[in-house]
PDB file of N, CA and C in Angstrom:
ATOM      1  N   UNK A   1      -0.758 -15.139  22.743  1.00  0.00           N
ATOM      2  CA  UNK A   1       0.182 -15.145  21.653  1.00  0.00           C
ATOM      3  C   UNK A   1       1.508 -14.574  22.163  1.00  0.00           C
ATOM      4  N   UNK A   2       2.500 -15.331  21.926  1.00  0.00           N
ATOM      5  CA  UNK A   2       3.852 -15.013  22.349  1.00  0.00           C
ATOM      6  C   UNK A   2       4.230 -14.284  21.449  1.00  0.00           C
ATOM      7  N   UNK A   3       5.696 -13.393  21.968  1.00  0.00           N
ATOM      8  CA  UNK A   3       6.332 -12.188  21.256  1.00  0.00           C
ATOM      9  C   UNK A   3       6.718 -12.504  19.801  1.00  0.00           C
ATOM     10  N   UNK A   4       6.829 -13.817  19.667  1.00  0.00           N
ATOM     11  CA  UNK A   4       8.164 -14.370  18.728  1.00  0.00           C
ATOM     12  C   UNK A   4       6.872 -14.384  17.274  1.00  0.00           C
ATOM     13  N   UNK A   5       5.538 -14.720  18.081  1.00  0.00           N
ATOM     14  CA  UNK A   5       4.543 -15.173  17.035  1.00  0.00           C
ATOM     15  C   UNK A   5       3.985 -13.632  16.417  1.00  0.00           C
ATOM     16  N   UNK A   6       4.186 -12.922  17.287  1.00  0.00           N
ATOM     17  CA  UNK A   6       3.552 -10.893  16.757  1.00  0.00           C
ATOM     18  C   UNK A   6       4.633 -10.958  16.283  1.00  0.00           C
ATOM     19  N   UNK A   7       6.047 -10.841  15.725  1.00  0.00           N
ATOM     20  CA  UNK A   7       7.235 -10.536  15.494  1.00  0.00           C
ATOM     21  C   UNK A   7       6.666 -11.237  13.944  1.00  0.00           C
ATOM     22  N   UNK A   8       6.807 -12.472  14.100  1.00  0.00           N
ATOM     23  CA  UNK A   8       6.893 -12.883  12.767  1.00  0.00           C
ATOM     24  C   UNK A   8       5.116 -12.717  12.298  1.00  0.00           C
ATOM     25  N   UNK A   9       4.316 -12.254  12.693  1.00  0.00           N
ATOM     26  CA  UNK A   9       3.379 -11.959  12.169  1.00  0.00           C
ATOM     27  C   UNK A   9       3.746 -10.610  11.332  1.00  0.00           C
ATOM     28  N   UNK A  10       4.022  -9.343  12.300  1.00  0.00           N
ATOM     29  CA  UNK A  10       3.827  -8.180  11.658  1.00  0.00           C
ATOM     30  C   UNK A  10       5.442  -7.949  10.298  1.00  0.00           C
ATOM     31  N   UNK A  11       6.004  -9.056  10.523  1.00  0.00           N
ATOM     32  CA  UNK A  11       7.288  -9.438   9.722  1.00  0.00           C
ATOM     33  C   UNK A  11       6.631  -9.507   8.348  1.00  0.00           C
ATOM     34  N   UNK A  12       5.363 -10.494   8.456  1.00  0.00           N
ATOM     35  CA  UNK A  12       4.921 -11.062   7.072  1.00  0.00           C
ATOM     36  C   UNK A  12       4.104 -10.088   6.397  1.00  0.00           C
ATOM     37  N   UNK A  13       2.871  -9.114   7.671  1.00  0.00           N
ATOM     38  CA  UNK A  13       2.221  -8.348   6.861  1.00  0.00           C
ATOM     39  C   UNK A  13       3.376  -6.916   6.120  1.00  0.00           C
ATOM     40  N   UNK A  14       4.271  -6.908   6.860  1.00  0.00           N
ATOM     41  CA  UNK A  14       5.131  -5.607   6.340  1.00  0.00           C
ATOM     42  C   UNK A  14       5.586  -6.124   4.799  1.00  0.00           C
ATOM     43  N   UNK A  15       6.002  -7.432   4.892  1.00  0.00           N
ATOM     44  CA  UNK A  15       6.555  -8.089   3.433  1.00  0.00           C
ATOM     45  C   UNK A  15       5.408  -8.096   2.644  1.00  0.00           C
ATOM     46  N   UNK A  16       4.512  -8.500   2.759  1.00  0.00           N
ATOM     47  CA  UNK A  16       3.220  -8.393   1.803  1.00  0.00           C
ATOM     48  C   UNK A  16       2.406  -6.840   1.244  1.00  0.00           C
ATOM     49  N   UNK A  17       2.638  -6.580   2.096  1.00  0.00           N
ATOM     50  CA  UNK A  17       2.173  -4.981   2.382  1.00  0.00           C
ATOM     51  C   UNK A  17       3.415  -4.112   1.554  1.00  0.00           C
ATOM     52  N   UNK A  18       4.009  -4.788   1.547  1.00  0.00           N
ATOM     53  CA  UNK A  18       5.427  -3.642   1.318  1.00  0.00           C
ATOM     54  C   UNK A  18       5.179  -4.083  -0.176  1.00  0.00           C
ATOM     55  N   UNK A  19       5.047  -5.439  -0.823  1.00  0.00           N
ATOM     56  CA  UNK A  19       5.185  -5.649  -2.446  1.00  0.00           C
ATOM     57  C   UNK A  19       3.641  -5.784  -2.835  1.00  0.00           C
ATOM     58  N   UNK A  20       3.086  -5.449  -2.116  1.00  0.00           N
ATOM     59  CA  UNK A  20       1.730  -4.671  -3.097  1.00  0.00           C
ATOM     60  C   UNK A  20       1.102  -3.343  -3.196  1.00  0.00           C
ATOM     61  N   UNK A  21       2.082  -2.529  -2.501  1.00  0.00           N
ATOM     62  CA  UNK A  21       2.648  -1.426  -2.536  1.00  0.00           C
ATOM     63  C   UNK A  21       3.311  -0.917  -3.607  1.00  0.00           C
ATOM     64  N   UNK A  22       4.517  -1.690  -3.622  1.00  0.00           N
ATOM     65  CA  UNK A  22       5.074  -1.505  -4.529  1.00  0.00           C
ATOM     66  C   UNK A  22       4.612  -1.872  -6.108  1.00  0.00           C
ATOM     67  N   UNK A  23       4.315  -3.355  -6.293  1.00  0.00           N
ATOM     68  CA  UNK A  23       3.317  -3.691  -7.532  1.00  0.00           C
ATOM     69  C   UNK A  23       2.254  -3.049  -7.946  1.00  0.00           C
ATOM     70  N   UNK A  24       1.774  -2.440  -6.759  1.00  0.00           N
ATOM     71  CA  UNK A  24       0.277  -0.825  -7.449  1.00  0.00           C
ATOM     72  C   UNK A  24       1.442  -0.061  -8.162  1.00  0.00           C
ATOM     73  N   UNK A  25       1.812   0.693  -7.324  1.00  0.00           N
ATOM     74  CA  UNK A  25       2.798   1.581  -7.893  1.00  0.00           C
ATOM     75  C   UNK A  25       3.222   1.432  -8.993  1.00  0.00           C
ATOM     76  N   UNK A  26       4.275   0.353  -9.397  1.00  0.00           N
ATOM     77  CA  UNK A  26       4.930  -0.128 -10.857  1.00  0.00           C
ATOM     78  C   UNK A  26       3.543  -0.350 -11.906  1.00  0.00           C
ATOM     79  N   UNK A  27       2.665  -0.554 -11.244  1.00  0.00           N
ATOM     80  CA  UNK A  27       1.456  -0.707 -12.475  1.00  0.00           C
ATOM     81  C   UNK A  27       0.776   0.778 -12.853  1.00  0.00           C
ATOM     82  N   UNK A  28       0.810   1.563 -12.106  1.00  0.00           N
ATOM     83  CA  UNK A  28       0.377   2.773 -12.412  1.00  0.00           C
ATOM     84  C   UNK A  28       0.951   3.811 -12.458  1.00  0.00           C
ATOM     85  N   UNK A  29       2.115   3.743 -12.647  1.00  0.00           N
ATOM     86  CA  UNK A  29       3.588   4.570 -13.140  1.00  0.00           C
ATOM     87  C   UNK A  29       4.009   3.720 -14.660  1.00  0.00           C
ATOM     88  N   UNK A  30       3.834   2.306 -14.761  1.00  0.00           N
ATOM     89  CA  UNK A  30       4.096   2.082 -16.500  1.00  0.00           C
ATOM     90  C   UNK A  30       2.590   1.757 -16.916  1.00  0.00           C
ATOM     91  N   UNK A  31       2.052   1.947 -16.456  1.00  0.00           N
ATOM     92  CA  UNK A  31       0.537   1.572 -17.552  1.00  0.00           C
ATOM     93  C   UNK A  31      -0.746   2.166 -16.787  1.00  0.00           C
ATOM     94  N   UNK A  32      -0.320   3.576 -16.407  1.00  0.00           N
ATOM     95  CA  UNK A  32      -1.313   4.644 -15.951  1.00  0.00           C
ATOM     96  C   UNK A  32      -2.722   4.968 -16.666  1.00  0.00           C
ATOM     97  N   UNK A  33      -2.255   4.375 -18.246  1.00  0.00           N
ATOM     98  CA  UNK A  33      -3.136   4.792 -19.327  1.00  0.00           C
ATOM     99  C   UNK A  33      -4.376   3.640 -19.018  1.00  0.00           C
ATOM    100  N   UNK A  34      -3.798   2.838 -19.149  1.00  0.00           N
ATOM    101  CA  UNK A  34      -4.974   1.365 -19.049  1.00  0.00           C
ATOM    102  C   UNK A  34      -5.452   1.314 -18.222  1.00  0.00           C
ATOM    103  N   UNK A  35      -4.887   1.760 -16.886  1.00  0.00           N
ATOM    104  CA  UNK A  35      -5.715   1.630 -15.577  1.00  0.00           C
ATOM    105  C   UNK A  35      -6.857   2.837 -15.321  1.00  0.00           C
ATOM    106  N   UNK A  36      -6.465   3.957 -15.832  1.00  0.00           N
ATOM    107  CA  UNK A  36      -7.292   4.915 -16.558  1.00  0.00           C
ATOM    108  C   UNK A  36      -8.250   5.033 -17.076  1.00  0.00           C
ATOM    109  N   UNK A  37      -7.986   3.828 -18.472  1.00  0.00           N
ATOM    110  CA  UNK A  37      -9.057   3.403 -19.571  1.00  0.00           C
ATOM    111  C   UNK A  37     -10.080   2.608 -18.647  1.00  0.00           C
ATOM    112  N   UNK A  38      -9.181   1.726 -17.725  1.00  0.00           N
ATOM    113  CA  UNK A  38     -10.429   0.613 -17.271  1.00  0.00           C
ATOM    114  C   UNK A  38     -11.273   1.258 -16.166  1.00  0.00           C
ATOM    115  N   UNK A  39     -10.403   2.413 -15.230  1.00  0.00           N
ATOM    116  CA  UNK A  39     -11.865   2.904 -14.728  1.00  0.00           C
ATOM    117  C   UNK A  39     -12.427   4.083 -14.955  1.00  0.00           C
ATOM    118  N   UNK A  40     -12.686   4.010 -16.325  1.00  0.00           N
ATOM    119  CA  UNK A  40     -13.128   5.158 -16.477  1.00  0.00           C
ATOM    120  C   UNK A  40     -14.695   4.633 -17.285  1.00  0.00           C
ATOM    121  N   UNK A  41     -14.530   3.071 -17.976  1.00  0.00           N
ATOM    122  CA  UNK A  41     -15.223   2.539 -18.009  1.00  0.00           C
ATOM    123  C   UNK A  41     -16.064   2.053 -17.211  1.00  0.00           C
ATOM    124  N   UNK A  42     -15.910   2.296 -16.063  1.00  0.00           N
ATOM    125  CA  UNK A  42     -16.632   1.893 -14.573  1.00  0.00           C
ATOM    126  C   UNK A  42     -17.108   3.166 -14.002  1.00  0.00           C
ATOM    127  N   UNK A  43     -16.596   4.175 -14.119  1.00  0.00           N
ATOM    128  CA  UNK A  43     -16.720   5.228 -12.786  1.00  0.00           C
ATOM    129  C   UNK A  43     -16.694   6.651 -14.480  1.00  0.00           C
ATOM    130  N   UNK A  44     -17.761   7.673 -14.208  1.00  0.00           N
ATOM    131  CA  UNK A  44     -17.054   8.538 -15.009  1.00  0.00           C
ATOM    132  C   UNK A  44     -16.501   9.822 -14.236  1.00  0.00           C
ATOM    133  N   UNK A  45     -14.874   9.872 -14.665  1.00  0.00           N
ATOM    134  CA  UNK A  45     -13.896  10.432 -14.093  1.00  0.00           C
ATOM    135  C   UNK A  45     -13.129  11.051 -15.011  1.00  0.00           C
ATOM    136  N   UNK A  46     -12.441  12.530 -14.559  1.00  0.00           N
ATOM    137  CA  UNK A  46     -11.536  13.142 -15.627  1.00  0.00           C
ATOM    138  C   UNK A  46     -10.186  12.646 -15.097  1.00  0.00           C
ATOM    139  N   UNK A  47      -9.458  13.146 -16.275  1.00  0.00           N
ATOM    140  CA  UNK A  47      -8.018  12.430 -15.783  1.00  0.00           C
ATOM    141  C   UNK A  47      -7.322  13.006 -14.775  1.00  0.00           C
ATOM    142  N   UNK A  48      -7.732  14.124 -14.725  1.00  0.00           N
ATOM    143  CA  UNK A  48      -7.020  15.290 -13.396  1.00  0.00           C
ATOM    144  C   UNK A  48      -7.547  14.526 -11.868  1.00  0.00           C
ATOM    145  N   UNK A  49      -8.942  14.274 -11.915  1.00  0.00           N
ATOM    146  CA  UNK A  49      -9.454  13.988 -11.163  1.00  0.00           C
ATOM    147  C   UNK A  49      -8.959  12.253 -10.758  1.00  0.00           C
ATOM    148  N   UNK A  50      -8.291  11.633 -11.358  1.00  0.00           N
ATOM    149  CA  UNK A  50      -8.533  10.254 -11.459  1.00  0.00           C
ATOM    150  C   UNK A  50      -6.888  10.583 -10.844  1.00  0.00           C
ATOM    151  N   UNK A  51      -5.670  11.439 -11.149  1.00  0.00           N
ATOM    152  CA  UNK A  51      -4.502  11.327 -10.751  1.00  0.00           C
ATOM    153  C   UNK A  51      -4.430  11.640  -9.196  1.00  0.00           C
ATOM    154  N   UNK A  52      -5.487  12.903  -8.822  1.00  0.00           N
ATOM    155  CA  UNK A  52      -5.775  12.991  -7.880  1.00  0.00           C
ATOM    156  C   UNK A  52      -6.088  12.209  -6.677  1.00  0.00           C
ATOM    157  N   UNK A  53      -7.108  10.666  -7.313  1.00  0.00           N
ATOM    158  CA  UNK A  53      -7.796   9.821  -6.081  1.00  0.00           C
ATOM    159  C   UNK A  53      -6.406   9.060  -6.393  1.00  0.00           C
ATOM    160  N   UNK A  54      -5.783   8.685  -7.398  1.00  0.00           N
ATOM    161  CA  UNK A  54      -4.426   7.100  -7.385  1.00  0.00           C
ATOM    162  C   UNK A  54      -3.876   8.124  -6.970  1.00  0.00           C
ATOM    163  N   UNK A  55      -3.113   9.828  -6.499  1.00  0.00           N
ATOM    164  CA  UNK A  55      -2.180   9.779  -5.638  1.00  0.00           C
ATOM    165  C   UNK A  55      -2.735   9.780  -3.919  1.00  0.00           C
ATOM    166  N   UNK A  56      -3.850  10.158  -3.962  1.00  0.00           N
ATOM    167  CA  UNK A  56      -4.359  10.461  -2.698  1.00  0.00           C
ATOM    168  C   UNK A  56      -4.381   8.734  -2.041  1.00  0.00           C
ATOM    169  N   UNK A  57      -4.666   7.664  -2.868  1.00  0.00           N
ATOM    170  CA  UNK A  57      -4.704   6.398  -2.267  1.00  0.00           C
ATOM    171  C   UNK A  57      -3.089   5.818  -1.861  1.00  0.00           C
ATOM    172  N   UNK A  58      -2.476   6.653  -2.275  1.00  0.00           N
ATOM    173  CA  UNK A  58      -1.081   6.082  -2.288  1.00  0.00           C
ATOM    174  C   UNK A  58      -0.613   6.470  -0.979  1.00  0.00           C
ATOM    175  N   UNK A  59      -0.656   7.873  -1.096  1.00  0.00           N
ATOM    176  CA  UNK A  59      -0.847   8.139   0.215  1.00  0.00           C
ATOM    177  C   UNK A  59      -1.389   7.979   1.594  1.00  0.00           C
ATOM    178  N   UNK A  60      -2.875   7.685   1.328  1.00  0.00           N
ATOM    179  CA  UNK A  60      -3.295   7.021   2.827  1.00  0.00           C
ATOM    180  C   UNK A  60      -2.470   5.583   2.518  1.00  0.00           C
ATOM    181  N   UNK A  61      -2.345   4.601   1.826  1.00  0.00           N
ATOM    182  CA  UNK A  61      -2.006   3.717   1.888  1.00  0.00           C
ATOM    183  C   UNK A  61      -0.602   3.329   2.908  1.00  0.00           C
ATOM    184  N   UNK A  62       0.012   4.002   1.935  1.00  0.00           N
ATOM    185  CA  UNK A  62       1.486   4.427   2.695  1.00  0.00           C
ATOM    186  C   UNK A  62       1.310   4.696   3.970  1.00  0.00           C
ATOM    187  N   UNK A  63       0.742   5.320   4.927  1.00  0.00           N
ATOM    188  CA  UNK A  63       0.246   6.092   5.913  1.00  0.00           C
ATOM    189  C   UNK A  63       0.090   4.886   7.112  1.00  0.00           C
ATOM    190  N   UNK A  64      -0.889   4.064   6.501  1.00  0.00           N
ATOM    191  CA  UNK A  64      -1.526   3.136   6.920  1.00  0.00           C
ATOM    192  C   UNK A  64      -0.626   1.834   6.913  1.00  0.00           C
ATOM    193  N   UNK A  65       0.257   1.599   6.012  1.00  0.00           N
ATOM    194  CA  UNK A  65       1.422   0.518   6.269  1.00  0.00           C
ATOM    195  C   UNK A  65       1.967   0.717   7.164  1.00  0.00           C
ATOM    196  N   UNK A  66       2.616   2.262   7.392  1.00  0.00           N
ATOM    197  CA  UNK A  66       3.653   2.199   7.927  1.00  0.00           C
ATOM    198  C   UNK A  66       3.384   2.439   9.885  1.00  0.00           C
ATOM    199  N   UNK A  67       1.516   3.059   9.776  1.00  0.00           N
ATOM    200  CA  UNK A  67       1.503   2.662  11.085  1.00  0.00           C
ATOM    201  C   UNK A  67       1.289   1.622  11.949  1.00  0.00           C
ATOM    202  N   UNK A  68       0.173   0.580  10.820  1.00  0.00           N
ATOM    203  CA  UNK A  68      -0.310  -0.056  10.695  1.00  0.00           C
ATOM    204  C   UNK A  68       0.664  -1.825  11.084  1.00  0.00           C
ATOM    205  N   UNK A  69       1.614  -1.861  10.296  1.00  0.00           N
ATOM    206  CA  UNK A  69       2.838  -2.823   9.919  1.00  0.00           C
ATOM    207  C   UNK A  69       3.844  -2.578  10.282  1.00  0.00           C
ATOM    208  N   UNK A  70       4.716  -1.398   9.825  1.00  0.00           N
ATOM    209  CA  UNK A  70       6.273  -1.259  10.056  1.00  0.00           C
ATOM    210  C   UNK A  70       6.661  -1.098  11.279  1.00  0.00           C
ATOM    211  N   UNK A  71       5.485   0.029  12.119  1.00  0.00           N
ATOM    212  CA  UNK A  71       6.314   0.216  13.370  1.00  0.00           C
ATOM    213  C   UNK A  71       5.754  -0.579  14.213  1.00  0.00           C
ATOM    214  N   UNK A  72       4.469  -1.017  14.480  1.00  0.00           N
ATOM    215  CA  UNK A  72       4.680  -2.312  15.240  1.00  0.00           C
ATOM    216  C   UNK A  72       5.261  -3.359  15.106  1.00  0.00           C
ATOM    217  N   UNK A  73       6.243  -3.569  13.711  1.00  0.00           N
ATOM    218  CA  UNK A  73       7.476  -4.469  13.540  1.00  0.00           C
ATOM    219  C   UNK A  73       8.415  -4.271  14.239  1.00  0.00           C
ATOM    220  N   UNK A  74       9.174  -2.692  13.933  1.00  0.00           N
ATOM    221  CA  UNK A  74       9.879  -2.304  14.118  1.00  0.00           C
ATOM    222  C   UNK A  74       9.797  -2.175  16.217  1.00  0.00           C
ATOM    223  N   UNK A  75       8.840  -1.407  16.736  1.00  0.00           N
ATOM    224  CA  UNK A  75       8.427  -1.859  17.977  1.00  0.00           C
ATOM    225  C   UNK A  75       8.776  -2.852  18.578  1.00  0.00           C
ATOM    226  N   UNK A  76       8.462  -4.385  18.072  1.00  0.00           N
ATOM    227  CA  UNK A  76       8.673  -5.892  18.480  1.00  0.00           C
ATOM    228  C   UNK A  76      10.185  -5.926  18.770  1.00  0.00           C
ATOM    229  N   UNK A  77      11.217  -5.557  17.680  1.00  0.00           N
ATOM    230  CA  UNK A  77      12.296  -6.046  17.705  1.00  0.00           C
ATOM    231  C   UNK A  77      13.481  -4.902  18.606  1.00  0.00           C
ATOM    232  N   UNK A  78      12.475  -3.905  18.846  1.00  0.00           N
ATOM    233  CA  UNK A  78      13.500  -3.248  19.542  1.00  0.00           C
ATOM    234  C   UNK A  78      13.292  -3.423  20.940  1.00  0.00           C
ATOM    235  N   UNK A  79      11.917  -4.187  21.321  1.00  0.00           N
ATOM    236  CA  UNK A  79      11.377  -4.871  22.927  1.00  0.00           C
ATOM    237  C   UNK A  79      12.398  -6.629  22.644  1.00  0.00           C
ATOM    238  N   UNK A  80      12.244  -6.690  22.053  1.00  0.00           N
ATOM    239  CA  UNK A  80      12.852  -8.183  21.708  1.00  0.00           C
ATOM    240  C   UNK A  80      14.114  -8.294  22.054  1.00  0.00           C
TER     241      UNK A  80
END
């Protein structure tokens, strides 16, 4: 696999990665309650406890994009 094809690979997962990132986020910053309601119907969880695992996932998440995606983007184009 040539440079140009990792370039625009880790290009696409950073763009994808980056707006479902962001779309968790916007869903559980305006409708924290429902996402709440729905797993709480699944899993039994207090709400302290439940803000706890959605920030702790945000966090590895984040973590994991940015080692994961951004800087081997960012990597490509500064060898490029």
């Amino acid at each position: 696999m040539d440079r140009n094809a990792l370039q625009t690979f880790f290009m696409w997962c950073t763009i994808i990665n980056g707006v479902w990132f962001v779309l968790a986020a916007m869903i559980c910053a305006f409708a924290g309650d429902w996402v709440y309601r729905m797993q709480s119907k699944w899993f039994p969880i207090s709400r302290d406890a439940f803000n706890v695992a959605i920030y702790s996932f945000f966090a590895l998440f984040k973590i994991i994009f940015l080692v994961f995606n951004v800087v081997p983007y960012i990597a490509l184009l500064i060898v490029g």
